[in-house]
Every structure is written in C-alpha cells, then in structure tokens.
Protein backbone atom coordinates (compact mmCIF):
# COMPACT_ATOMS: atom_id res chain seq x y z
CA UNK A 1 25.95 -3.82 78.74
CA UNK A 2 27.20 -0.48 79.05
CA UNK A 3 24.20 1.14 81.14
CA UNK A 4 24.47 2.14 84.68
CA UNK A 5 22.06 0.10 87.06
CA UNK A 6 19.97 -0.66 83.45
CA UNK A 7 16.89 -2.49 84.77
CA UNK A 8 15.14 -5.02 83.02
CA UNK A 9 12.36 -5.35 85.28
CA UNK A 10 11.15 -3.04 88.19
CA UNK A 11 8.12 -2.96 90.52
CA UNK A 12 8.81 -0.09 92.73
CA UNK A 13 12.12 -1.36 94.32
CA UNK A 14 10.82 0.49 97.35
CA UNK A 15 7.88 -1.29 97.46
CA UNK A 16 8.48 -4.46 95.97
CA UNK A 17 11.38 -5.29 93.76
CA UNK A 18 13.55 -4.69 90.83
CA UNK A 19 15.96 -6.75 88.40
CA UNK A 20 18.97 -4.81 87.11
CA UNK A 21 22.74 -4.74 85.96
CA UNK A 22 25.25 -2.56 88.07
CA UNK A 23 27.31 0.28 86.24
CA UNK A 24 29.80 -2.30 87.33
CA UNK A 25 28.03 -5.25 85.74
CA UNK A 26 26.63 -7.32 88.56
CA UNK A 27 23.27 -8.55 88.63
CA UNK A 28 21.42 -7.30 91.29
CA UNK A 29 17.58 -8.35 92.80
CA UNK A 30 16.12 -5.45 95.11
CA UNK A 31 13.63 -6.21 97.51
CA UNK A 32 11.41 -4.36 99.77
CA UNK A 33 8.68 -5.59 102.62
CA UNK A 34 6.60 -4.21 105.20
CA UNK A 35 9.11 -5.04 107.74
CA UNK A 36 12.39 -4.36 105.66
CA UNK A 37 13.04 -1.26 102.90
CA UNK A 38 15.04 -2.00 99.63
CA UNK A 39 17.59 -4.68 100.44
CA UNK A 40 20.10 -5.54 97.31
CA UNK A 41 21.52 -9.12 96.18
CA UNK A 42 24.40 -8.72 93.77
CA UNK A 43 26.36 -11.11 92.27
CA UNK A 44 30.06 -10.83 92.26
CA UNK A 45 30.67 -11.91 88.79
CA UNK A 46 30.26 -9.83 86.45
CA UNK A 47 27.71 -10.35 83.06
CA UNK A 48 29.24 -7.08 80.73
CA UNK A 49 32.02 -9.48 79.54
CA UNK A 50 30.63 -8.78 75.57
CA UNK A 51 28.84 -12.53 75.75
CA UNK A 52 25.26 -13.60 76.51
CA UNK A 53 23.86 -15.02 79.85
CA UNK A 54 21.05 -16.11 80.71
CA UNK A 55 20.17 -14.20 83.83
CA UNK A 56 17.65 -15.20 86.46
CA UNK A 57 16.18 -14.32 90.31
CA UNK A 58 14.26 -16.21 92.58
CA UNK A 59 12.19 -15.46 95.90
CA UNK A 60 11.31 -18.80 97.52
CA UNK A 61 7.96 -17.60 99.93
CA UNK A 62 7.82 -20.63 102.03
CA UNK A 63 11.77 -20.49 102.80
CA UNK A 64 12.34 -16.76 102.36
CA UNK A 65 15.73 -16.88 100.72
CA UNK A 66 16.50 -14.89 97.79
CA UNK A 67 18.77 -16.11 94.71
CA UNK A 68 20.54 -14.71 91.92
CA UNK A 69 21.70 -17.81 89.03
CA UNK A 70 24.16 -16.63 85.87
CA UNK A 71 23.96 -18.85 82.96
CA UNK A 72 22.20 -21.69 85.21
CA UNK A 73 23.96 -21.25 88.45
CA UNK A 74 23.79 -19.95 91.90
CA UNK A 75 25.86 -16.69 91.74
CA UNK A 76 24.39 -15.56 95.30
CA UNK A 77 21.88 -15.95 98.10
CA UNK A 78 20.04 -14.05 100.68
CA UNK A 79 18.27 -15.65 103.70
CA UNK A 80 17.07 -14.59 106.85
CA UNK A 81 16.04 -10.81 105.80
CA UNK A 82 12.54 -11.11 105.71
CA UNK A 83 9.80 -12.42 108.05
CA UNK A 84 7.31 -12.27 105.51
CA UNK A 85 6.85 -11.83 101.64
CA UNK A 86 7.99 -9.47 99.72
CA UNK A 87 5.94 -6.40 98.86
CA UNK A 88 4.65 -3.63 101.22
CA UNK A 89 0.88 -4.16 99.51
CA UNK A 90 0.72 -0.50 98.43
CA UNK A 91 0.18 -0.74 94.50
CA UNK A 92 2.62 -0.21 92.25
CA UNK A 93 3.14 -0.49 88.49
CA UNK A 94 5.90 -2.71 86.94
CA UNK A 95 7.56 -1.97 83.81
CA UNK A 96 10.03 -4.30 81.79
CA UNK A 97 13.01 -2.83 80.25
CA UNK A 98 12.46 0.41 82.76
CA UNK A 99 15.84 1.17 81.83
CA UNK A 100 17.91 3.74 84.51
CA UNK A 101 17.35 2.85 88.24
C-alpha cells in the first residue's frame, strides 16, 4: 500500500471512528466519544511489506478496550480511554474505501 493514511472505512473519525493504513504502513483505529475527541491505536508493525494481511479492529462495549489484530493476532490495545461507547451521537455518514484521511 503506497497511500498516505488510505482508509478503508471511516465514520467521521471525529465523531465516531475510522480504519486506515499510515503513510508509514501501520494500521491505525480512530475513535471519538462524547467524553474523548479522536484518539488513534496504531500498530507497530507494519502491513506495506508487498504481501496480504488480513487486517481487523475491535471495540469491546462492555470492557471498553480497543484492539488492532494483523493476520489473526493482537498487534495492539487500548484500555481505559473511554467511560462510555464510542460515538458522540451526532449523525454521520460512513463510507468504505474513503480513501485519503
């Protein structure tokens, strides 16, 4: 992936969240609440090697913690940032494949 911060999915990261690759090819999960604005998870390793990984993000409500997994595994994790969801409640549209942040 050669794009700078190239997302693949994106609801507002101001007002909710957003899924994208660094320009220096971490994955990165952006979240936003009422209580705290637009706070980033990246990964240190890095997925614009020239193979494919499977790339996924998590938000567990009931714990609050935040994850990022590369090809199946925890790359890194977030806890104690929010005291609620995520989302401010304001709407929003989401787009996949939104492309520049």
């Amino acid at each position: 992936i050669s794009y700078c911060n190239y997302a693949f999915f994106d609801v507002d990261t101001t007002q909710y969240f957003g899924v994208y690759v660094k320009g220096d090819g971490r994955l990165t999960f952006t979240t936003s609440s009422l209580n705290v604005s637009r706070r980033a998870l990246s990964t240190t390793l890095k997925v614009n090697d020239g193979n494919w990984h499977w790339l996924e993000v998590s938000f567990d409500a009931a714990t609050l913690k935040k994850h990022t997994f590369i090809d199946g595994f925890t790359r890194a994790e977030q806890s104690g940032v929010y005291s609620m969801g995520i989302g401010t409640g304001f709407p929003s549209d989401g787009y996949v494949g939104g492309g520049s942040m």
